[in-house]
Structure formats: structure tokens, C-alpha cells
N, C-alpha and C. Protein backbone atom coordinates (compact mmCIF):
# COMPACT_ATOMS: atom_id res chain seq x y z
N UNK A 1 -4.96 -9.70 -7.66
CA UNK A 1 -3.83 -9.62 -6.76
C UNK A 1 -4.10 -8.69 -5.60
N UNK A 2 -4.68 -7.45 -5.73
CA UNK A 2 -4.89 -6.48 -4.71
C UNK A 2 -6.60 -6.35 -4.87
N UNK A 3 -6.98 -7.61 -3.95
CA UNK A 3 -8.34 -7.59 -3.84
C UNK A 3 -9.63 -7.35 -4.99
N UNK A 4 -10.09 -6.19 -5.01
CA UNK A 4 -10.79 -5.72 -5.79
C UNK A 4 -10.51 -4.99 -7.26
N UNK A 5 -9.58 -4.86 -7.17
CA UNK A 5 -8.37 -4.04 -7.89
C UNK A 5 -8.00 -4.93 -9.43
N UNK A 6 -8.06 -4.61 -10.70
CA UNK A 6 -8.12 -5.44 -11.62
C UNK A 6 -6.59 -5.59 -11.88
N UNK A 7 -6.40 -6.99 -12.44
CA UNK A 7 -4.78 -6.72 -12.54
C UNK A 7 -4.42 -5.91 -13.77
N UNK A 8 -3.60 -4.75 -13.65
CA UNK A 8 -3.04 -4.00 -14.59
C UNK A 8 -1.45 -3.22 -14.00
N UNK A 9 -0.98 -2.79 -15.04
CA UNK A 9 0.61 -2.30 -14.93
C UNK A 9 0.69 -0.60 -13.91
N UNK A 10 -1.00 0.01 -14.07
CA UNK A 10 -0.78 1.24 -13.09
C UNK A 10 -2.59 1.21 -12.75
N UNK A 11 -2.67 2.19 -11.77
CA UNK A 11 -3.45 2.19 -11.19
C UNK A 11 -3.97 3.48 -10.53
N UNK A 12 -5.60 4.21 -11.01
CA UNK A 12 -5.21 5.98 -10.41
C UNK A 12 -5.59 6.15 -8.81
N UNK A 13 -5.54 7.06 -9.07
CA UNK A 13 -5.59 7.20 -7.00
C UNK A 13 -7.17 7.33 -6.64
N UNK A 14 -7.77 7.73 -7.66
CA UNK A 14 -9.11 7.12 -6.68
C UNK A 14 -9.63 5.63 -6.85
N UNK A 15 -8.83 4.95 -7.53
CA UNK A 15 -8.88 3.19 -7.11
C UNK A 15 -8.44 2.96 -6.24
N UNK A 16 -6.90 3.74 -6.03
CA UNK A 16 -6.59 3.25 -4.71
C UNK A 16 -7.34 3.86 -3.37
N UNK A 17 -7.40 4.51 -3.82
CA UNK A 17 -8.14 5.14 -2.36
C UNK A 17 -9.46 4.05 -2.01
N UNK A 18 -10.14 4.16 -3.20
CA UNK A 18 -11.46 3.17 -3.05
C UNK A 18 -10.83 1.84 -2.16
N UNK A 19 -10.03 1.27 -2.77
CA UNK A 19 -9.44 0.10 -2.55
C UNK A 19 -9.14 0.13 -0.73
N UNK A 20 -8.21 1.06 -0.49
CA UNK A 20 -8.14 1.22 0.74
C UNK A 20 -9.24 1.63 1.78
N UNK A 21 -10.14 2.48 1.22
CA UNK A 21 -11.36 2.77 2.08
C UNK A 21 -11.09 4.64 2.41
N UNK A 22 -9.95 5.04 1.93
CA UNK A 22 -9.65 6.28 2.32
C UNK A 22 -9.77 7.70 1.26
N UNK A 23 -9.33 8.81 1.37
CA UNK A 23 -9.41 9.74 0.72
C UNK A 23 -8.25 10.33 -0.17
N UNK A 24 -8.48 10.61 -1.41
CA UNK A 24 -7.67 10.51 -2.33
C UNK A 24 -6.73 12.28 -1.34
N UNK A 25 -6.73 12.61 -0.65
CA UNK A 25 -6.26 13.55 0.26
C UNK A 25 -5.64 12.78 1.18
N UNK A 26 -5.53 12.11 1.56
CA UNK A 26 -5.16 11.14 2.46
C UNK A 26 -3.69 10.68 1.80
N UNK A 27 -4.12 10.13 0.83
CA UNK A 27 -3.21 9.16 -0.39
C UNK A 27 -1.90 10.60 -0.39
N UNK A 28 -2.60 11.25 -1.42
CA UNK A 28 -1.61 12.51 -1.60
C UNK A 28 -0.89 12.93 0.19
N UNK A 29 -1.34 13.27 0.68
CA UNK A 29 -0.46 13.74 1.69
C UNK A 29 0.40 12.37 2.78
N UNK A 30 0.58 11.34 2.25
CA UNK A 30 1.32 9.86 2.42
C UNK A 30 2.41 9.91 1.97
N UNK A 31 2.01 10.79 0.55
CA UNK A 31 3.04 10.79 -0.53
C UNK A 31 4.25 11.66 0.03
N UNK A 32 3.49 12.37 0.51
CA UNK A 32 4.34 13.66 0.96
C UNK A 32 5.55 13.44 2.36
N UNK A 33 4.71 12.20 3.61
CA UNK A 33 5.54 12.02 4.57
C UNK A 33 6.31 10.72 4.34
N UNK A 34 5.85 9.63 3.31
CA UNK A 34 6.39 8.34 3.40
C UNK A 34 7.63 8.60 1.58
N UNK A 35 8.71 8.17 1.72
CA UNK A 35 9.38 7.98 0.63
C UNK A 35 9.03 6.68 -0.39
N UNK A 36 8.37 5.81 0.56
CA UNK A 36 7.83 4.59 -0.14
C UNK A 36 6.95 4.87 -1.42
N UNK A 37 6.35 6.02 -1.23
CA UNK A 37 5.11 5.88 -2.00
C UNK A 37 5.63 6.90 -2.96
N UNK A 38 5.61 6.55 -4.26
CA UNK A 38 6.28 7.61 -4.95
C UNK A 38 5.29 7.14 -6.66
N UNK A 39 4.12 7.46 -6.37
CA UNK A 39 3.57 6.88 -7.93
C UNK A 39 4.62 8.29 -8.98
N UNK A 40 4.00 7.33 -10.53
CA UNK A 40 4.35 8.20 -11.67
C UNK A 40 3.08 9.36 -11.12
N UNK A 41 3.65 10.78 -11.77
CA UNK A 41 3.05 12.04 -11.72
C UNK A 41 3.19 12.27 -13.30
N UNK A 42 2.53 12.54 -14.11
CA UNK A 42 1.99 12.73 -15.68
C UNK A 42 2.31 14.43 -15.37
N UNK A 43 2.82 15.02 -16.57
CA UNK A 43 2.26 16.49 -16.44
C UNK A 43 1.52 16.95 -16.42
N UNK A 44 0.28 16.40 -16.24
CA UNK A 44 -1.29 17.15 -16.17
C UNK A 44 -1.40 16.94 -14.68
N UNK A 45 -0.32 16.35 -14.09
CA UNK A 45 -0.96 16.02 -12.49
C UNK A 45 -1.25 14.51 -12.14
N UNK A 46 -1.51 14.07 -13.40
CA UNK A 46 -2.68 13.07 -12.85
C UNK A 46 -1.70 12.19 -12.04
N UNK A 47 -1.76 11.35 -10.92
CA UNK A 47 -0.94 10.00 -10.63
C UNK A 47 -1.06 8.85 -11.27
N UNK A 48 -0.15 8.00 -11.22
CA UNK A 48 -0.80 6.69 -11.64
C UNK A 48 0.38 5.82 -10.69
N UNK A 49 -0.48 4.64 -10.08
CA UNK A 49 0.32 4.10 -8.83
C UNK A 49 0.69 2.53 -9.92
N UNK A 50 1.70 2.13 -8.89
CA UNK A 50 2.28 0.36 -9.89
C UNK A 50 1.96 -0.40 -8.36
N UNK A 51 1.80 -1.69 -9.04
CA UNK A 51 1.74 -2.35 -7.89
C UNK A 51 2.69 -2.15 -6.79
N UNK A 52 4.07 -1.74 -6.67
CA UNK A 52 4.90 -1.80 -5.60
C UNK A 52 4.42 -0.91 -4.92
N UNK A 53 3.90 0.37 -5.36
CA UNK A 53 3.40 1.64 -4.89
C UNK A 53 2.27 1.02 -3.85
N UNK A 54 1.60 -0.05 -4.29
CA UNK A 54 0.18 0.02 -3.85
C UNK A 54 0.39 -1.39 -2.68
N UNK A 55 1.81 -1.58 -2.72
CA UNK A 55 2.28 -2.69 -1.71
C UNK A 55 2.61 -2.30 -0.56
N UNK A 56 3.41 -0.74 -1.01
CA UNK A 56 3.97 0.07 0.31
C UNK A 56 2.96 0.72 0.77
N UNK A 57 2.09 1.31 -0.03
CA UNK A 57 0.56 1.76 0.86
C UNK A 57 0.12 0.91 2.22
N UNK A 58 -0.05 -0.72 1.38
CA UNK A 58 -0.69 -1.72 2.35
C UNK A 58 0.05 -1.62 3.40
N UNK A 59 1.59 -1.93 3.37
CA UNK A 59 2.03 -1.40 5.04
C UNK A 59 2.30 -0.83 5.95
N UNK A 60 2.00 0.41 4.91
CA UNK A 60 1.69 2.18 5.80
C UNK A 60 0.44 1.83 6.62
N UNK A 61 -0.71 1.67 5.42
CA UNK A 61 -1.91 1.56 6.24
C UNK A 61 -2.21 0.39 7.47
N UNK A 62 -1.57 -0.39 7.05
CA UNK A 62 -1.46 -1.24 8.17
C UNK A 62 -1.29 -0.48 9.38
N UNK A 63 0.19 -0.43 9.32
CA UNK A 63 0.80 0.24 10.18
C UNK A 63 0.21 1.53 11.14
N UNK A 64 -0.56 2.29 10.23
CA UNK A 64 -1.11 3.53 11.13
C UNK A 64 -2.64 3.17 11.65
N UNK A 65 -3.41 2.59 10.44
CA UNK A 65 -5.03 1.84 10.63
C UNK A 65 -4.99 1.53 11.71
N UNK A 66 -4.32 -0.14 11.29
CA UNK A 66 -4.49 -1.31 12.17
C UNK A 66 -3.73 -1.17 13.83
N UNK A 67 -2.58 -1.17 13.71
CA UNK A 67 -1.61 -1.21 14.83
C UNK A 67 -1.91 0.61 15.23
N UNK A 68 -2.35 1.19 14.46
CA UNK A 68 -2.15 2.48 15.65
C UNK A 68 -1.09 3.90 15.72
N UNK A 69 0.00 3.00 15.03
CA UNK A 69 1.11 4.51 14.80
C UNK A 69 0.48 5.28 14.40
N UNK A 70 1.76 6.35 14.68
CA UNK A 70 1.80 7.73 14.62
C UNK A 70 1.97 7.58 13.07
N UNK A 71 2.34 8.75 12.27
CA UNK A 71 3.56 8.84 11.57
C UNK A 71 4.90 9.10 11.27
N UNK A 72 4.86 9.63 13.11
CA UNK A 72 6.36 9.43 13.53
C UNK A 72 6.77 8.21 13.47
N UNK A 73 5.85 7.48 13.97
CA UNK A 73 6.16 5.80 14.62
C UNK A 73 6.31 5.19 13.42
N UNK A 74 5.58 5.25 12.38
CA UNK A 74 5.45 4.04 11.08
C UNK A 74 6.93 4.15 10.65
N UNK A 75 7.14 5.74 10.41
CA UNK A 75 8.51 6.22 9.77
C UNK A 75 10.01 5.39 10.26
N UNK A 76 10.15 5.76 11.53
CA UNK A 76 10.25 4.82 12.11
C UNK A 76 10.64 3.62 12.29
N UNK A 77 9.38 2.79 12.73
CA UNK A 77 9.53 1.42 11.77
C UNK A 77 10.17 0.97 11.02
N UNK A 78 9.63 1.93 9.93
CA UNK A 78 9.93 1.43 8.49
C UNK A 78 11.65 1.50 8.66
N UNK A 79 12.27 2.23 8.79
CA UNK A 79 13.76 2.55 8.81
C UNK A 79 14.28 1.75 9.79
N UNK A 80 13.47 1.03 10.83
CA UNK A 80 14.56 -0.01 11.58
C UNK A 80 14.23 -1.14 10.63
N UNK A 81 15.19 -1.99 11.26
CA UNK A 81 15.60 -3.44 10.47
C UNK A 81 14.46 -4.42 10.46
N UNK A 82 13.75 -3.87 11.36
CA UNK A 82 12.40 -5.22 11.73
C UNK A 82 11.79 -5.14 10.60
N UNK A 83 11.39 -3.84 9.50
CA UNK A 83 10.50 -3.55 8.32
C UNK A 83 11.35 -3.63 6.99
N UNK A 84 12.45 -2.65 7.32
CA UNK A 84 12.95 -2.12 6.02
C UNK A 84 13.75 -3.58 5.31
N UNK A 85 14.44 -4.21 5.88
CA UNK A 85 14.97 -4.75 5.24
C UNK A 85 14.53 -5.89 4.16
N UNK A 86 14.70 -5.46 3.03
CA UNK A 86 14.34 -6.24 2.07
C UNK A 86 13.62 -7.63 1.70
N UNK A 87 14.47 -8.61 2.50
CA UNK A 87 13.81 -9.67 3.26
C UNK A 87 12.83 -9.84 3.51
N UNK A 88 12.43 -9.35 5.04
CA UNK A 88 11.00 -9.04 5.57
C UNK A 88 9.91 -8.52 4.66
N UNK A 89 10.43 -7.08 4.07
CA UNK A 89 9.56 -6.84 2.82
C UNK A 89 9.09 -8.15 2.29
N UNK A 90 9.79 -8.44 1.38
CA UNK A 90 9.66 -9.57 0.34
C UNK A 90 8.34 -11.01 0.95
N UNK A 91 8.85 -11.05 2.24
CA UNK A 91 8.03 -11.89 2.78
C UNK A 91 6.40 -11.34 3.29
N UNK A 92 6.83 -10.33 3.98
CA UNK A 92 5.30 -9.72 3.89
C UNK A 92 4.44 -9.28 3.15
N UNK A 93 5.26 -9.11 1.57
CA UNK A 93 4.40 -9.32 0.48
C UNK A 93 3.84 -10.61 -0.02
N UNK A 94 4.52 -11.87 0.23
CA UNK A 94 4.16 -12.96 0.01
C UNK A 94 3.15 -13.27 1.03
N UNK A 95 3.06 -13.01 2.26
CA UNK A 95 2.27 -13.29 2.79
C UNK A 95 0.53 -12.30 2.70
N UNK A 96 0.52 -11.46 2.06
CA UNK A 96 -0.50 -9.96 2.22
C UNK A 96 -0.83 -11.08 0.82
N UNK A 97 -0.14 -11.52 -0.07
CA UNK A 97 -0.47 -12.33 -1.47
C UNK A 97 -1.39 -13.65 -1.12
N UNK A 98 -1.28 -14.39 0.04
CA UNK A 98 -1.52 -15.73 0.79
C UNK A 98 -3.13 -15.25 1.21
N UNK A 99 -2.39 -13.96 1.98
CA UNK A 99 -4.23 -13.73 2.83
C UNK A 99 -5.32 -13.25 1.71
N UNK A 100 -4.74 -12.51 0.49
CA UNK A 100 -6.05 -12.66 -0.05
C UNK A 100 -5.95 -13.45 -0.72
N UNK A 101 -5.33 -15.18 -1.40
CA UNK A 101 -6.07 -15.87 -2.15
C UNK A 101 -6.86 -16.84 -0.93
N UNK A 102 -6.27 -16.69 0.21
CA UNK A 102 -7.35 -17.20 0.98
C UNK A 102 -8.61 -16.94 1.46
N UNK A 103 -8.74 -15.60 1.46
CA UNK A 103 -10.36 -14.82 1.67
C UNK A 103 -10.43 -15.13 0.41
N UNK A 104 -10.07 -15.33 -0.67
CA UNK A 104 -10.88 -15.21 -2.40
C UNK A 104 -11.62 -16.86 -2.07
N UNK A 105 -11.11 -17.79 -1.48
CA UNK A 105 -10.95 -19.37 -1.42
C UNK A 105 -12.34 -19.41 -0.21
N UNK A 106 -11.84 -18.12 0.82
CA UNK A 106 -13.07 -18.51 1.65
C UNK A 106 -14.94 -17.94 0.94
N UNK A 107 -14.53 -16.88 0.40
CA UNK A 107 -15.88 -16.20 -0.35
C UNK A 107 -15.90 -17.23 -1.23
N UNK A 108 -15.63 -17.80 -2.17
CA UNK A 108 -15.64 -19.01 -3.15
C UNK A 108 -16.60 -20.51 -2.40
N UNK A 109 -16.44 -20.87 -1.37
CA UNK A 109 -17.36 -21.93 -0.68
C UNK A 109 -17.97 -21.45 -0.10
């Protein structure tokens, strides 16, 4: 479902990080400006992310990677109607779901 990523119920932060290409410092301090991202915290510290966690990552990183925001700007975003609303969510997960069984379909031939 998330690329490289095996399907399971949680996921630790240096998968995700791997997954994303970034630094498990990176991840943690996301946590800190975005409300989206809220993995389980274990009492030893450790994180462990769920897929929704690792859905709202994808459109942070989008958002700051790809397009360029700030993290004023993503914030932002996210809180006007063009992102937040549920809807849109829902669909831009279906679609982030589309683009990779289609790169899986294009590496496959």
C-alpha cells in the first residue's frame, strides 16, 4: 500500500523516514508543528506510526518537498477548505492509492 513499506497495523519511524527519503529528526520535529501527525508514543519513547499517520505525512511532504511551502504555508493549507475537508482528504488518498498501483503495474512490464 505505501510503496516499499510492508503491509502491517504500525510502522517505526525509521521506516518511515526510509520510506520518505528523510531524517528520523525531520519526522519528529513534523510531529511537533503538524497536528496531523500524531503516531502512538510507547513509554520507552519508541513511536510507532498507523497508516493514517503515514497518509498525513504523504501530504505534508508533498506539500513542503514538492510544491515548496513553508510551514507556515502547508499549515495553512491544510486548515483551508481546499485540503482539510474530509472529502478532498478521502479522495487524495484514493488517488496517492491509484499512483502507486500504477508505478507497481508500470515496474511489473
Amino acid at each position: 500500500m505505501f510503496g516499499d513499506l510492508p503491509e502491517r497495523k504500525y510502522y517505526s519511524i525509521s521506516e518511515v523516514a526510509t520510506h520518505f527519503n528523510v531524517n528520523t529528526s525531520l519526522l519528529r520535529y513534523w510531529e511537533k508543528e503538524f497536528d496531523q501527525i500524531n503516531p502512538l508514543i510507547k513509554s520507552s519513547g519508541i513511536r510507532k506510526y498507523t497508516k493514517e499517520n503515514i497518509e498525513n505525512i504523504s501530504i505534508i511532504y508533498s506539500m513542503l518537498k514538492k510544491e515548496g511551502l513553508t510551514i507556515q504555508g502547508a499549515k495553512k493549507k491544510l486548515k483551508s477548505k481546499d485540503i482539510s475537508s474530509s472529502e478532498n482528504l478521502i479522495i487524495l488518498k484514493k488517488l496517492n492509492k491509484i499512483k502507486e498501483e500504477l508505478r507497481s503495474l508500470k515496474n511489473n512490464l
